[in-house]
PDB file of N, CA and C in Angstrom:
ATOM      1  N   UNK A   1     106.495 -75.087  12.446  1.00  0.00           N
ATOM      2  CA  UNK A   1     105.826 -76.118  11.672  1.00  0.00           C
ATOM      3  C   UNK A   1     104.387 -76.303  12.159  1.00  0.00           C
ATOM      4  N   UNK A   2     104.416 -76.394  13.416  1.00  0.00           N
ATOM      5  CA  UNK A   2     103.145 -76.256  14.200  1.00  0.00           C
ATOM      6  C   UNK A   2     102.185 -75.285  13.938  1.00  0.00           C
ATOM      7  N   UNK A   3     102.505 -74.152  13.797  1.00  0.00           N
ATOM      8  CA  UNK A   3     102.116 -72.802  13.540  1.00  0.00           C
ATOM      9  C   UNK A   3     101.113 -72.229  12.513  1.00  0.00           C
ATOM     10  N   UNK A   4     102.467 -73.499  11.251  1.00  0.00           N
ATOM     11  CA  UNK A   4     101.802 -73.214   9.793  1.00  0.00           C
ATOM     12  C   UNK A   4     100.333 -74.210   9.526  1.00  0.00           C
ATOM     13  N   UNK A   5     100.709 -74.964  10.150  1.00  0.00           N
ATOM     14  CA  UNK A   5      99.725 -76.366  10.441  1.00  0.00           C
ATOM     15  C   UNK A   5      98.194 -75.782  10.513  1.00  0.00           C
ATOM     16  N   UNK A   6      98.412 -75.495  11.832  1.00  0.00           N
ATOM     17  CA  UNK A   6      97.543 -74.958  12.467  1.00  0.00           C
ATOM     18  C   UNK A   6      96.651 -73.613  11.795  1.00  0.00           C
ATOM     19  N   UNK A   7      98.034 -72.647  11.304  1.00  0.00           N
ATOM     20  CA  UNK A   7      96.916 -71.931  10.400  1.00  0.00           C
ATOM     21  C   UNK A   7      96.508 -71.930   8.856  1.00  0.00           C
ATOM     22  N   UNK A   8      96.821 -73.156   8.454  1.00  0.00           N
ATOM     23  CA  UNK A   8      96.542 -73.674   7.203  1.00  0.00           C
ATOM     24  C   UNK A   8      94.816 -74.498   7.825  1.00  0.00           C
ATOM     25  N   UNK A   9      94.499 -74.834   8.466  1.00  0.00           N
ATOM     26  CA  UNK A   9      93.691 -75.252   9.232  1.00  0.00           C
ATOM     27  C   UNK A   9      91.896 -74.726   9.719  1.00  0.00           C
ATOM     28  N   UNK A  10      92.934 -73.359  10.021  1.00  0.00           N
ATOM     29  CA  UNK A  10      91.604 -72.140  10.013  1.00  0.00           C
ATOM     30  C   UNK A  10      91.664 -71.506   9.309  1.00  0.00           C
ATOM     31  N   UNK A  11      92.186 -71.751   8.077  1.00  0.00           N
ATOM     32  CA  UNK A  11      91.741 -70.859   6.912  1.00  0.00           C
ATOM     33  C   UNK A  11      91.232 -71.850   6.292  1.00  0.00           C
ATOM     34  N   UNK A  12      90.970 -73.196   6.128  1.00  0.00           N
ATOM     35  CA  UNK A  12      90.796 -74.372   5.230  1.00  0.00           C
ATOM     36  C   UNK A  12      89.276 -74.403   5.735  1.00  0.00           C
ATOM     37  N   UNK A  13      89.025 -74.014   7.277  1.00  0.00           N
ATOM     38  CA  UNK A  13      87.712 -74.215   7.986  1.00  0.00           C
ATOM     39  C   UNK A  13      86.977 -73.058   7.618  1.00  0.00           C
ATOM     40  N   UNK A  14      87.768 -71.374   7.598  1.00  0.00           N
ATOM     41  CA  UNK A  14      87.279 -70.135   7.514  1.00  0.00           C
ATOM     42  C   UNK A  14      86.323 -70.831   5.855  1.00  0.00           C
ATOM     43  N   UNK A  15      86.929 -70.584   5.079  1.00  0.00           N
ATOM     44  CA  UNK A  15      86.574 -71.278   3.850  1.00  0.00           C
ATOM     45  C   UNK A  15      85.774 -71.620   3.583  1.00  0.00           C
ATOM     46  N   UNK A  16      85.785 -73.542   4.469  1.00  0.00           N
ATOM     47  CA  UNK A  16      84.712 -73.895   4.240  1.00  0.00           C
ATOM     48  C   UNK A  16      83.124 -73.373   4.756  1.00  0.00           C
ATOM     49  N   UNK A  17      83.354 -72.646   5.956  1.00  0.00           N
ATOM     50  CA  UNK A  17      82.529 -71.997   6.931  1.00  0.00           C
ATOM     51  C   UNK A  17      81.730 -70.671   5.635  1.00  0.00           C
ATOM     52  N   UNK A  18      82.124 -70.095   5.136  1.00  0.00           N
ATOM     53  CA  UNK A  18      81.983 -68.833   4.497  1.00  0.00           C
ATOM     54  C   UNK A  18      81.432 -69.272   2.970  1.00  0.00           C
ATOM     55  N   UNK A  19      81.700 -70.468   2.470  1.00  0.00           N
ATOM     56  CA  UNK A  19      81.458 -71.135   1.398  1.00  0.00           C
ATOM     57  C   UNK A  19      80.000 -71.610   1.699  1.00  0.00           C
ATOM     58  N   UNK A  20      79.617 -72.061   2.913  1.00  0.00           N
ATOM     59  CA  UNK A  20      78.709 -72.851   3.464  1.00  0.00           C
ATOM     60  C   UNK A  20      77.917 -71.826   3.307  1.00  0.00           C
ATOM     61  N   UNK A  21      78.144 -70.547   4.332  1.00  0.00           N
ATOM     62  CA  UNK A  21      77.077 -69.242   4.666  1.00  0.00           C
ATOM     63  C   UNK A  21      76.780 -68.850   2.895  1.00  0.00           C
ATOM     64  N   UNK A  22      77.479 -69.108   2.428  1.00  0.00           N
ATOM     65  CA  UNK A  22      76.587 -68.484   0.911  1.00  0.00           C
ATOM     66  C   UNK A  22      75.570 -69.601   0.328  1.00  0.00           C
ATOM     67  N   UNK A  23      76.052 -70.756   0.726  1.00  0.00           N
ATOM     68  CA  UNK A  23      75.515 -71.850  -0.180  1.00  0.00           C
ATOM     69  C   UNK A  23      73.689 -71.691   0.729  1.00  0.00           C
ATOM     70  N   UNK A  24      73.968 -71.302   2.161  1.00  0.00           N
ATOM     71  CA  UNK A  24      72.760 -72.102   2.617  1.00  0.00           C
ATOM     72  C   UNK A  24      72.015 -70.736   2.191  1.00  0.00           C
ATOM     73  N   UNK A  25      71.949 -69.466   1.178  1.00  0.00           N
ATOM     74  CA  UNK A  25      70.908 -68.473   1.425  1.00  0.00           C
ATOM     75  C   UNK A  25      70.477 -68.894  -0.351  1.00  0.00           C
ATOM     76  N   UNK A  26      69.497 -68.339  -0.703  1.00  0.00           N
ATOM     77  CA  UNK A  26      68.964 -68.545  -1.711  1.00  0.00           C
ATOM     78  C   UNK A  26      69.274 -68.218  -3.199  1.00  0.00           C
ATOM     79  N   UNK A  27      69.309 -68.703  -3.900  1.00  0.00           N
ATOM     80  CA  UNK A  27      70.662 -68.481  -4.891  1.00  0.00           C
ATOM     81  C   UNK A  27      70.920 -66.990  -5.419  1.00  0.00           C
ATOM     82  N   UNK A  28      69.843 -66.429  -5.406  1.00  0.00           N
ATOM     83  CA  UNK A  28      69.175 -64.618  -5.770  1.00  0.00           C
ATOM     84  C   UNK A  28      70.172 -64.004  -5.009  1.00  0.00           C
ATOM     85  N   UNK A  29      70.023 -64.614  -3.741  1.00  0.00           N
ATOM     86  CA  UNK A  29      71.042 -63.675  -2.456  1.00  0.00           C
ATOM     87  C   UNK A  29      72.087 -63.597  -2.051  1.00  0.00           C
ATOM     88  N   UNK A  30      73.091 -64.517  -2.852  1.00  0.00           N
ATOM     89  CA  UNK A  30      74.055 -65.337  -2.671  1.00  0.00           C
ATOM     90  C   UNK A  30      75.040 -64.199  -3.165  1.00  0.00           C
ATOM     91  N   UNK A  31      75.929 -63.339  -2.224  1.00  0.00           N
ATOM     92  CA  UNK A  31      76.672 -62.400  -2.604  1.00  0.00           C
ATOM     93  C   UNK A  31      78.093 -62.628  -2.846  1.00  0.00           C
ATOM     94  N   UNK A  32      78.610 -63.364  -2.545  1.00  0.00           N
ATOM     95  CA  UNK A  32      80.060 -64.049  -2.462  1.00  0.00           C
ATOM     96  C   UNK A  32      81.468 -63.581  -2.014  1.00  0.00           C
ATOM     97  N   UNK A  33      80.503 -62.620  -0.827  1.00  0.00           N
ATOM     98  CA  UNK A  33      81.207 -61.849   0.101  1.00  0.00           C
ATOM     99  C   UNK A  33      80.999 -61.180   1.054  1.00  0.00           C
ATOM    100  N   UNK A  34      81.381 -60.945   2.304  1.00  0.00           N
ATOM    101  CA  UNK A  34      80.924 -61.052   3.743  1.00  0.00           C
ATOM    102  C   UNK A  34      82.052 -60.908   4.746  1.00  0.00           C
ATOM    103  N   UNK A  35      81.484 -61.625   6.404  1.00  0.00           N
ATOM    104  CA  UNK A  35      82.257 -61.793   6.928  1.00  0.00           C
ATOM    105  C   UNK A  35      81.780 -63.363   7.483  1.00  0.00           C
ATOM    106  N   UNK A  36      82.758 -64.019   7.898  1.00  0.00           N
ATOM    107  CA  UNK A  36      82.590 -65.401   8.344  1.00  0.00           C
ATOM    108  C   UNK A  36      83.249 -65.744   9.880  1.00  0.00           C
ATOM    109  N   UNK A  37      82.783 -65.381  11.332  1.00  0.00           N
ATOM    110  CA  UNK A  37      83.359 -65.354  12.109  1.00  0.00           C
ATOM    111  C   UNK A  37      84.218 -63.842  12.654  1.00  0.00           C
ATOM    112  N   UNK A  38      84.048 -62.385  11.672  1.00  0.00           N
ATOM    113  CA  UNK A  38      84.566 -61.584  11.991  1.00  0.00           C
ATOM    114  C   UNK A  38      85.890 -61.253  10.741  1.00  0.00           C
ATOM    115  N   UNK A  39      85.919 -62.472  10.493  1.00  0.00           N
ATOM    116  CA  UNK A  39      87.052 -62.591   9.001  1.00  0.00           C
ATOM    117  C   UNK A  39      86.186 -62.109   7.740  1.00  0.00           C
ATOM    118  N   UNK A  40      87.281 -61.294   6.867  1.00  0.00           N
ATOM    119  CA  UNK A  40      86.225 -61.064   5.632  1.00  0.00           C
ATOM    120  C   UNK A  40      86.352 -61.969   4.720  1.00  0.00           C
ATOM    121  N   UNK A  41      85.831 -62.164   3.531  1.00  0.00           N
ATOM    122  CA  UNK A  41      86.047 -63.320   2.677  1.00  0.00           C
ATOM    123  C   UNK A  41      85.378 -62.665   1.398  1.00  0.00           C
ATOM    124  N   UNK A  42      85.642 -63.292   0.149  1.00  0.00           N
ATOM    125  CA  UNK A  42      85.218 -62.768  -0.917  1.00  0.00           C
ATOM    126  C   UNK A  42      85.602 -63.281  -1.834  1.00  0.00           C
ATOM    127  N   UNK A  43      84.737 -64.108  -2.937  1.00  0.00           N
ATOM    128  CA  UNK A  43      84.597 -65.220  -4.104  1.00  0.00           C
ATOM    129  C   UNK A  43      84.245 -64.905  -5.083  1.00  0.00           C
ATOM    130  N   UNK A  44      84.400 -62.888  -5.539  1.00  0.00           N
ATOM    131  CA  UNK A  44      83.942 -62.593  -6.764  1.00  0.00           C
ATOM    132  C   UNK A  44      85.088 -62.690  -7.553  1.00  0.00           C
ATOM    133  N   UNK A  45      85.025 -62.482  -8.482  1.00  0.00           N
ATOM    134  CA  UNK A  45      85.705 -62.488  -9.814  1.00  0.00           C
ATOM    135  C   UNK A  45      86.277 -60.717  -9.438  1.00  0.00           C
ATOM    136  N   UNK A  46      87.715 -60.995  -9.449  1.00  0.00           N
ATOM    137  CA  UNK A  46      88.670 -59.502  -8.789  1.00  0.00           C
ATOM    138  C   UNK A  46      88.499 -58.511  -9.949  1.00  0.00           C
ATOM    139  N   UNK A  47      88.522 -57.047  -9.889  1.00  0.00           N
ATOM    140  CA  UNK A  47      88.437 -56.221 -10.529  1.00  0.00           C
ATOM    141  C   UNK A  47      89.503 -55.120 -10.139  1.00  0.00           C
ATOM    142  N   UNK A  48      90.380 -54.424 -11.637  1.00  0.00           N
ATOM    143  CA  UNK A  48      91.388 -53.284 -10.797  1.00  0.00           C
ATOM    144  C   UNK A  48      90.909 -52.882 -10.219  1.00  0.00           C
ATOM    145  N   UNK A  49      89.833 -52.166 -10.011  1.00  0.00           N
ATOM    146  CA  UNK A  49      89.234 -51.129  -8.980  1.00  0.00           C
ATOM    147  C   UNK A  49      89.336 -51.441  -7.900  1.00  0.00           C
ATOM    148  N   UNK A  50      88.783 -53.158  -7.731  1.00  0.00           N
ATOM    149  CA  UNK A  50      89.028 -53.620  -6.226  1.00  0.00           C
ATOM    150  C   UNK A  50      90.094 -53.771  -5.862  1.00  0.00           C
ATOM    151  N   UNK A  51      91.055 -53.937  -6.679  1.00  0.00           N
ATOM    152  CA  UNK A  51      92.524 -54.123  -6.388  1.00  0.00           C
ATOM    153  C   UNK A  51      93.144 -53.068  -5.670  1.00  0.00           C
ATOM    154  N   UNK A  52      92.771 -51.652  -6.485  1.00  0.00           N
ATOM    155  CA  UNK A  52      93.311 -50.643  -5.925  1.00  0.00           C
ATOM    156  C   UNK A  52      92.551 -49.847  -4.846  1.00  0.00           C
ATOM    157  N   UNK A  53      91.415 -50.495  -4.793  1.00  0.00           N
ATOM    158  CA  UNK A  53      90.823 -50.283  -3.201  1.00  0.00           C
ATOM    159  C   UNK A  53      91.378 -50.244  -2.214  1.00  0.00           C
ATOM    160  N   UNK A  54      91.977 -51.956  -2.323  1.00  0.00           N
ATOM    161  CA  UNK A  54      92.228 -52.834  -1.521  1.00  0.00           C
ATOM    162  C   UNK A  54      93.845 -52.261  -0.863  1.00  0.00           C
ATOM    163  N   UNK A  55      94.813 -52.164  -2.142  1.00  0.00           N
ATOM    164  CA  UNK A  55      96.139 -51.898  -2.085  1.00  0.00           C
ATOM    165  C   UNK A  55      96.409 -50.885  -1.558  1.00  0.00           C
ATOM    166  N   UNK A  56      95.942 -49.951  -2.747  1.00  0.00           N
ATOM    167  CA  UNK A  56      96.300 -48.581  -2.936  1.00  0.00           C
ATOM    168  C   UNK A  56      95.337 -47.335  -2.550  1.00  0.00           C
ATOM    169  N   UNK A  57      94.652 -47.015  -1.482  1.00  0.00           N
ATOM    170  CA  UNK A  57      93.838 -46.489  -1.255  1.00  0.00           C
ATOM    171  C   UNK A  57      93.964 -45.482  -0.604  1.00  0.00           C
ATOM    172  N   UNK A  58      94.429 -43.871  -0.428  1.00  0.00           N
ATOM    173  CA  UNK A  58      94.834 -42.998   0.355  1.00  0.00           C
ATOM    174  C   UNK A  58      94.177 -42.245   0.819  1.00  0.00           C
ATOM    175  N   UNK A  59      92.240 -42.454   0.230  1.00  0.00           N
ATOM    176  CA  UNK A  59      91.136 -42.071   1.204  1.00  0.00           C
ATOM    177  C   UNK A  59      90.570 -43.184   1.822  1.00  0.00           C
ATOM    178  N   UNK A  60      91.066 -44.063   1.885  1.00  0.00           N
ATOM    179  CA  UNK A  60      90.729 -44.912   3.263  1.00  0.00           C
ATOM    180  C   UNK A  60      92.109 -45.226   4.661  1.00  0.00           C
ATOM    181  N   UNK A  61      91.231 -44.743   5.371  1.00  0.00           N
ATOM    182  CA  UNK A  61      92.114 -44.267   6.763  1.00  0.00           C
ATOM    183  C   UNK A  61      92.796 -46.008   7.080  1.00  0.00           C
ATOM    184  N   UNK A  62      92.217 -47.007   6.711  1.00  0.00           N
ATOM    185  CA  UNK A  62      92.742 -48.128   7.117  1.00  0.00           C
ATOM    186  C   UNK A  62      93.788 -48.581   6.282  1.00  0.00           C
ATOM    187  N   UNK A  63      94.808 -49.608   7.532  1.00  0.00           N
ATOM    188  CA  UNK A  63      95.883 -50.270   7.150  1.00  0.00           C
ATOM    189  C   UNK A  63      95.428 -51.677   6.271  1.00  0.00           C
ATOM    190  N   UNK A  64      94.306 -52.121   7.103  1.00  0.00           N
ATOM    191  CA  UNK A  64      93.929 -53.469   6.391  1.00  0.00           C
ATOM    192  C   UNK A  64      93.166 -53.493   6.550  1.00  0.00           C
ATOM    193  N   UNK A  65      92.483 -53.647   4.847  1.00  0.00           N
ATOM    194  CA  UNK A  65      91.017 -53.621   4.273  1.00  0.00           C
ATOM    195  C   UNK A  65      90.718 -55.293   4.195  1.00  0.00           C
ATOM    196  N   UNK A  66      89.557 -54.961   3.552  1.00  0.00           N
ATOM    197  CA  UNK A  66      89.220 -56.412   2.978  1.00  0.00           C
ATOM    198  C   UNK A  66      89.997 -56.982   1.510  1.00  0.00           C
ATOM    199  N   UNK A  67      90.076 -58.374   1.530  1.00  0.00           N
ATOM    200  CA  UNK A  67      90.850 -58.702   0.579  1.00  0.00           C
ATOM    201  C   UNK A  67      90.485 -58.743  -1.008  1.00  0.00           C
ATOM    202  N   UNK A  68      90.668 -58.933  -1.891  1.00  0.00           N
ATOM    203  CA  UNK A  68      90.233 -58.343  -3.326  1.00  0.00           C
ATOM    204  C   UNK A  68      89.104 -59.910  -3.613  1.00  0.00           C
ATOM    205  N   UNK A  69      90.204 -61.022  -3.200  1.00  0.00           N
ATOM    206  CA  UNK A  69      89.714 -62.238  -3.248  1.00  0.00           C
ATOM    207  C   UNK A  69      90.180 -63.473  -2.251  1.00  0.00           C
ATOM    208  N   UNK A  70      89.575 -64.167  -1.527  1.00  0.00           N
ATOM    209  CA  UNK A  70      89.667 -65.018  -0.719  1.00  0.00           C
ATOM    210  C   UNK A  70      89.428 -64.645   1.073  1.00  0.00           C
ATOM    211  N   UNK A  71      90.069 -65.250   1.760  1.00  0.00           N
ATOM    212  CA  UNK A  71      89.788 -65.002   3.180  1.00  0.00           C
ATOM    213  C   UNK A  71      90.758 -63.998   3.413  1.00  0.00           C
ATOM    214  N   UNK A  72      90.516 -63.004   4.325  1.00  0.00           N
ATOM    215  CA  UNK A  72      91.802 -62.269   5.299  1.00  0.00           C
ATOM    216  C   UNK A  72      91.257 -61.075   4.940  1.00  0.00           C
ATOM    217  N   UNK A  73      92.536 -60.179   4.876  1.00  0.00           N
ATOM    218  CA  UNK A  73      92.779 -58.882   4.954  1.00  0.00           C
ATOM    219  C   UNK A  73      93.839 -58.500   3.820  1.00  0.00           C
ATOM    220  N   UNK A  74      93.580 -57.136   3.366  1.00  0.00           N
ATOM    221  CA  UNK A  74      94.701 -56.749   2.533  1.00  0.00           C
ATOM    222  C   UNK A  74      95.450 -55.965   2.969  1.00  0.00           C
ATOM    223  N   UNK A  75      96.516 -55.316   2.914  1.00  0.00           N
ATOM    224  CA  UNK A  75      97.323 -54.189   3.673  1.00  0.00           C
ATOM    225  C   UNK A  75      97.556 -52.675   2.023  1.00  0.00           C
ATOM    226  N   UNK A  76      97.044 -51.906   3.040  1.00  0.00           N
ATOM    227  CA  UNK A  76      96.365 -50.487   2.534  1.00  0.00           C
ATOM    228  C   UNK A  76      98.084 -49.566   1.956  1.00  0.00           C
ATOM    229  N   UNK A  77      99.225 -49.823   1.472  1.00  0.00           N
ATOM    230  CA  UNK A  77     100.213 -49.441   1.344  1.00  0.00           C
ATOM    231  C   UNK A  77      99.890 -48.290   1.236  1.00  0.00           C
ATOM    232  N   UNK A  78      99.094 -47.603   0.682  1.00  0.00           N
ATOM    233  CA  UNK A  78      98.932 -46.115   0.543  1.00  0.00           C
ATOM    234  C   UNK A  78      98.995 -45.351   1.819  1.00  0.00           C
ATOM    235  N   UNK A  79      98.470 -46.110   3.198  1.00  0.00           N
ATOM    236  CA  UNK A  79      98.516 -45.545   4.479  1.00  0.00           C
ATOM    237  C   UNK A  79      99.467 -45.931   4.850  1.00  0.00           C
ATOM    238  N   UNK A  80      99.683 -47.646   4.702  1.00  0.00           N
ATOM    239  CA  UNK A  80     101.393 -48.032   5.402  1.00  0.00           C
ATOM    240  C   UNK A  80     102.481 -47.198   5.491  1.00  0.00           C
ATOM    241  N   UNK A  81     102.617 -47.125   3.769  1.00  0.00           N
ATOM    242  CA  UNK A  81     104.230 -46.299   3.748  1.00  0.00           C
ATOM    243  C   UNK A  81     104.360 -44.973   4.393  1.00  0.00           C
ATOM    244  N   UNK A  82     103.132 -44.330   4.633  1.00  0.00           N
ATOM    245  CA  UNK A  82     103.557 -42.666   5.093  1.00  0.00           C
ATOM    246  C   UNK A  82     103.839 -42.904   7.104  1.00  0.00           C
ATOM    247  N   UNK A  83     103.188 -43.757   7.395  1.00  0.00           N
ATOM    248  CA  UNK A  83     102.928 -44.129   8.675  1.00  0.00           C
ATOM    249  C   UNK A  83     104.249 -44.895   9.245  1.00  0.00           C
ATOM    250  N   UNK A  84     104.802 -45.630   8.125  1.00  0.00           N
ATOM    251  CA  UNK A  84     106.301 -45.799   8.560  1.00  0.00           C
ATOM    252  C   UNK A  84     106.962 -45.150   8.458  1.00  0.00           C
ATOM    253  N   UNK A  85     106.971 -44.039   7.347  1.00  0.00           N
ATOM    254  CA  UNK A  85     108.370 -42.630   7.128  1.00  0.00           C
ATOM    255  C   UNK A  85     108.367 -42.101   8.280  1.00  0.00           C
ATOM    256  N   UNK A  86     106.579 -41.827   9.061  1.00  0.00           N
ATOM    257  CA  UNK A  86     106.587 -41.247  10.154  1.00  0.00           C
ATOM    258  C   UNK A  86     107.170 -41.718  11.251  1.00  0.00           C
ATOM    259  N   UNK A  87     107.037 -42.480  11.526  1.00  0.00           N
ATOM    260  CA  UNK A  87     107.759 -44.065  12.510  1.00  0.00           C
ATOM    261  C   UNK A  87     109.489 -43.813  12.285  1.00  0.00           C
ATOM    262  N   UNK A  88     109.723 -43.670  11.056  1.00  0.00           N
ATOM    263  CA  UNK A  88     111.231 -43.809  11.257  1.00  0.00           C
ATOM    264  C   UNK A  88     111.697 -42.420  11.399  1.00  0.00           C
ATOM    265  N   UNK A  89     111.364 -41.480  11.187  1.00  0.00           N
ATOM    266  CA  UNK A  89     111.603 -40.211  10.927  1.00  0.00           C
ATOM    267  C   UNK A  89     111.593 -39.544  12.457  1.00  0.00           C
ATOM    268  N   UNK A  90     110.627 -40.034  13.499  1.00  0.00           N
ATOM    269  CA  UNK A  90     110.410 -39.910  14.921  1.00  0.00           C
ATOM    270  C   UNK A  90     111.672 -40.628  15.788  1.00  0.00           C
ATOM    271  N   UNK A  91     112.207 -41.485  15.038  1.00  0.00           N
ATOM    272  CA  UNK A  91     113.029 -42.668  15.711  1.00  0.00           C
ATOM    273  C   UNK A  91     114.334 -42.442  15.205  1.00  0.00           C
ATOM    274  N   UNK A  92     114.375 -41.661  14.119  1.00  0.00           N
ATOM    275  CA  UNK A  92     116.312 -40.604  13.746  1.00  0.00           C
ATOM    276  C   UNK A  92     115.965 -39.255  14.794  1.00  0.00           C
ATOM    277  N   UNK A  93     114.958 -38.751  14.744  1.00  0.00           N
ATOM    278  CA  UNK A  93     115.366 -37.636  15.868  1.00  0.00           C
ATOM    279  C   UNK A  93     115.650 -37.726  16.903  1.00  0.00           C
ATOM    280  N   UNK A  94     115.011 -38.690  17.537  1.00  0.00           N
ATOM    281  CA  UNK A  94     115.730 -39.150  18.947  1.00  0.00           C
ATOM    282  C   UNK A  94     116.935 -39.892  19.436  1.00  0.00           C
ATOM    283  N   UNK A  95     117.690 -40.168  18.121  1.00  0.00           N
ATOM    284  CA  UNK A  95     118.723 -40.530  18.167  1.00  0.00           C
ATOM    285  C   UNK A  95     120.029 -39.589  17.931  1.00  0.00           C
TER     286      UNK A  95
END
């Protein structure tokens, strides 16, 4: 309960923090996406493309990209799933 609290908290702050960094640059420059503290964030209007950037991406080497829309990270299933077959597939042979 504590947990959720707490990280309902720093994402409510990430937010406002990242909302702020756009507001204070000049409206021309105002990209509505970044990083805020090392976190990515992003307030455009989502597009499939970004979606399947984000999701589905099997030329990007990463597990977790940036998110299509809002604060965090997305998880790259296109790399996940082969990286777990590998994972489990290592872990029946040794058994």
């Amino acid at each position: 309960m504590r947990t959720s609290r707490l990280l309902r908290a720093v994402l409510f702050f990430l937010t406002l923090a990242a909302v702020a960094q756009e507001l204070s640059k000049p409206e021309g420059q105002r990209t509505w996406h970044g990083k805020v503290a090392g976190v990515p964030y992003d307030f455009r209007v989502p597009t499939p493309r970004r979606f399947r950037d984000a999701y589905w991406n099997p030329n990007d080497d990463r597990i977790f990209t940036e998110r299509v829309i809002g604060i965090g990270w997305a998880i790259n299933f296109a790399q996940l799933i082969p990286r777990l077959r590998e994972g489990y597939r290592r872990l029946a042979v040794r058994a």
